[in-house]
N, C-alpha and C. Protein backbone atom coordinates (compact mmCIF):
# COMPACT_ATOMS: atom_id res chain seq x y z
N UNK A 1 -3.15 -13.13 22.02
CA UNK A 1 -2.00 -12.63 22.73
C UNK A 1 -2.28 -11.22 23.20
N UNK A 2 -2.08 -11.16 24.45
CA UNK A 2 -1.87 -9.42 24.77
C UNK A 2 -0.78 -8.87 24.42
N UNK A 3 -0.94 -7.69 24.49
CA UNK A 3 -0.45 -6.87 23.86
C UNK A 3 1.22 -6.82 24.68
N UNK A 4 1.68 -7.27 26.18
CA UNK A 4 2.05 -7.70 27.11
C UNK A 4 3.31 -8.73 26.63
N UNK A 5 2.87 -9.20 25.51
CA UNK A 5 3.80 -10.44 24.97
C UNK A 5 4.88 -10.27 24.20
N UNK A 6 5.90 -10.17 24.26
CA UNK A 6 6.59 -10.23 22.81
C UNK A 6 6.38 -10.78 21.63
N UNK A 7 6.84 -9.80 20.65
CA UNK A 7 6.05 -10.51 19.28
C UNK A 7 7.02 -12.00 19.19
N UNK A 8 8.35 -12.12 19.37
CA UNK A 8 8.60 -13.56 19.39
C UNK A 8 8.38 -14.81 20.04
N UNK A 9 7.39 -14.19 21.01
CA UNK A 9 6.75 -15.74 21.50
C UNK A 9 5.59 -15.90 20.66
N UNK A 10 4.46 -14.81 19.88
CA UNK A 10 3.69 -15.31 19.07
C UNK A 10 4.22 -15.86 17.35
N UNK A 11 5.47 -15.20 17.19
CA UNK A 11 5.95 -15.86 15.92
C UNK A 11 6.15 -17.38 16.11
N UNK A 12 7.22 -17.61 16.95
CA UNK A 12 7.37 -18.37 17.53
C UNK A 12 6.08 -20.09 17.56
N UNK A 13 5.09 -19.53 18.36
CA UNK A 13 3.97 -20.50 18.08
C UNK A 13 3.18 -20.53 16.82
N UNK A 14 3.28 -19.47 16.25
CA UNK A 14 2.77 -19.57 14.58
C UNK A 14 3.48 -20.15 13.80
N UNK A 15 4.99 -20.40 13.98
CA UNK A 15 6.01 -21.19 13.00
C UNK A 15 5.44 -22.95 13.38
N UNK A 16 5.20 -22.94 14.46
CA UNK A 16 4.99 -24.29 14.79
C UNK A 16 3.54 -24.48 14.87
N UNK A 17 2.42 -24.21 14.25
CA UNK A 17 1.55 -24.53 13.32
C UNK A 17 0.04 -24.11 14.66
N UNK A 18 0.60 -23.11 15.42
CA UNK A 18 -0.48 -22.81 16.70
C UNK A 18 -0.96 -21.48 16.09
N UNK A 19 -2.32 -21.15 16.26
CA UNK A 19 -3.32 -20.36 15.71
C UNK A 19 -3.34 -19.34 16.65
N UNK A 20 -2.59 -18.32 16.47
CA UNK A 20 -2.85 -17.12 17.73
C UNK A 20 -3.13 -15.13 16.87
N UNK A 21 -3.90 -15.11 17.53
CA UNK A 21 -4.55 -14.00 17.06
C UNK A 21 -4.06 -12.82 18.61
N UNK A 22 -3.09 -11.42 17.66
CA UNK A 22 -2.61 -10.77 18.84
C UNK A 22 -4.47 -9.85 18.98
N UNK A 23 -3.85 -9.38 20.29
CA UNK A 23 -4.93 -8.09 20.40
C UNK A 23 -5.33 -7.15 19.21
N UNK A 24 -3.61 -6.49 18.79
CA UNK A 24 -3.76 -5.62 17.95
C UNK A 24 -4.79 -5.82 16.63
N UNK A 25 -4.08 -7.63 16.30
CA UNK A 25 -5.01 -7.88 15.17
C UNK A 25 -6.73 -7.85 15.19
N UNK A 26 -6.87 -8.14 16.41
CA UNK A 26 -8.14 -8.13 16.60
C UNK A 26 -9.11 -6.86 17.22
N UNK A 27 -7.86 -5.44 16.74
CA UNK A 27 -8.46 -4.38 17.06
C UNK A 27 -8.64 -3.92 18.83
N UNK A 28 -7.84 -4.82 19.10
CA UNK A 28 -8.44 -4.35 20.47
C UNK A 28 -7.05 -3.88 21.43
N UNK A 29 -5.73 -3.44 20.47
CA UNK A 29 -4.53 -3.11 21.26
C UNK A 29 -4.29 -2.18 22.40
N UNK A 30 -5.47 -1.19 22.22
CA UNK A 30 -5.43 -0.38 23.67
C UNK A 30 -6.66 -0.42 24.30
N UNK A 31 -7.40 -1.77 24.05
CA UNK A 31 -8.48 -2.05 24.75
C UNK A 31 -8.39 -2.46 26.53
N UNK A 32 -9.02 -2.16 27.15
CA UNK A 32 -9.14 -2.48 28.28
C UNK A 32 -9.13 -4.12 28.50
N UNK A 33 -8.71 -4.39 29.98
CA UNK A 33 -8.32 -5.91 29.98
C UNK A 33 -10.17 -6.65 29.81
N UNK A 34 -11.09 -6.08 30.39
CA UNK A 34 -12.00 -6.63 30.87
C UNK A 34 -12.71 -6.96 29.36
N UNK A 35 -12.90 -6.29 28.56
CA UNK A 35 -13.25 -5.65 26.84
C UNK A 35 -12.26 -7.19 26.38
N UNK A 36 -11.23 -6.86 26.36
CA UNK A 36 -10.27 -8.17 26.16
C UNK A 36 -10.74 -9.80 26.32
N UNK A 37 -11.12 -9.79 27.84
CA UNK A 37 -11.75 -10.91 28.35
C UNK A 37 -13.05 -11.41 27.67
N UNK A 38 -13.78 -10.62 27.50
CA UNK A 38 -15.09 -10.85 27.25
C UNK A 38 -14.60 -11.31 25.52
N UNK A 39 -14.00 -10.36 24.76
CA UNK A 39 -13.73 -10.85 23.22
C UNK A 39 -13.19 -12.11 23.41
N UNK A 40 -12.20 -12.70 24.09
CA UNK A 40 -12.06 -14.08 23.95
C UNK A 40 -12.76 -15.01 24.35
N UNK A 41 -13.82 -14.11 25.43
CA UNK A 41 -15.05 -15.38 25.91
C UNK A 41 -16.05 -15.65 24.94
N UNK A 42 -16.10 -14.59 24.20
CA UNK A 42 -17.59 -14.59 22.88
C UNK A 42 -16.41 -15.46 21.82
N UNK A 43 -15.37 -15.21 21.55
CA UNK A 43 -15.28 -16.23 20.39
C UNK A 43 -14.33 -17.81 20.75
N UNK A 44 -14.37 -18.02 22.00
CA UNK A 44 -13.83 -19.10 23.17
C UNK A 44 -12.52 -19.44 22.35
N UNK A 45 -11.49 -18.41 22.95
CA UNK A 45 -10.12 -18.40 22.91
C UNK A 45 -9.33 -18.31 23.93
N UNK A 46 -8.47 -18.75 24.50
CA UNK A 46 -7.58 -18.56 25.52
C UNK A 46 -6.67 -17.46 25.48
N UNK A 47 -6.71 -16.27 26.47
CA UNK A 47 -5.51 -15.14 26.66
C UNK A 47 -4.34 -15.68 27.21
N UNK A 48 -3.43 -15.49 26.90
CA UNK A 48 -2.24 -15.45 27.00
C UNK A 48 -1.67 -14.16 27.20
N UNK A 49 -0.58 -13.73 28.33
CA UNK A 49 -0.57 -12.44 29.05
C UNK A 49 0.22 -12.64 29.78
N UNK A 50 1.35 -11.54 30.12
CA UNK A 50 2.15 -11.48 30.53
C UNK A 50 2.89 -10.00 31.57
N UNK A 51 1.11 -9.81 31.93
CA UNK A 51 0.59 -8.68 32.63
C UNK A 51 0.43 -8.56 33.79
N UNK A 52 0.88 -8.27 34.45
CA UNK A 52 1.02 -8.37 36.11
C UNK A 52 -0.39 -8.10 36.49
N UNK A 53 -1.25 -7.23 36.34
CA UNK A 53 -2.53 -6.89 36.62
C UNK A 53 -3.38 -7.15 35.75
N UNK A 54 -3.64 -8.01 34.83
CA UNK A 54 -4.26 -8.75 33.65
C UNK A 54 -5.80 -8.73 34.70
């Protein structure tokens, strides 16, 4: 999840048994989008974003 999201759409999919890892958790909360991209391409995860310029 970016950082972009409200935390109740990731609670939300974690109550109902979906595996989502925010930015923050993964250290990367004021990381750049591109830094972002690439971390979910090396560990093949889908972003989710709600970023006009993502």
């Amino acid at each position: 999840m970016d950082v972009h999201v409200h935390r109740a759409v990731t609670t939300g999919l974690q109550r109902r048994g979906v595996e989502v890892m925010t930015c923050q958790e993964a250290g990367l909360g004021r990381a750049p989008d591109d830094e972002i991209l690439e971390f979910a391409r090396a560990n093949q995860w889908v972003i989710f974003t709600q970023d006009d310029d993502f």
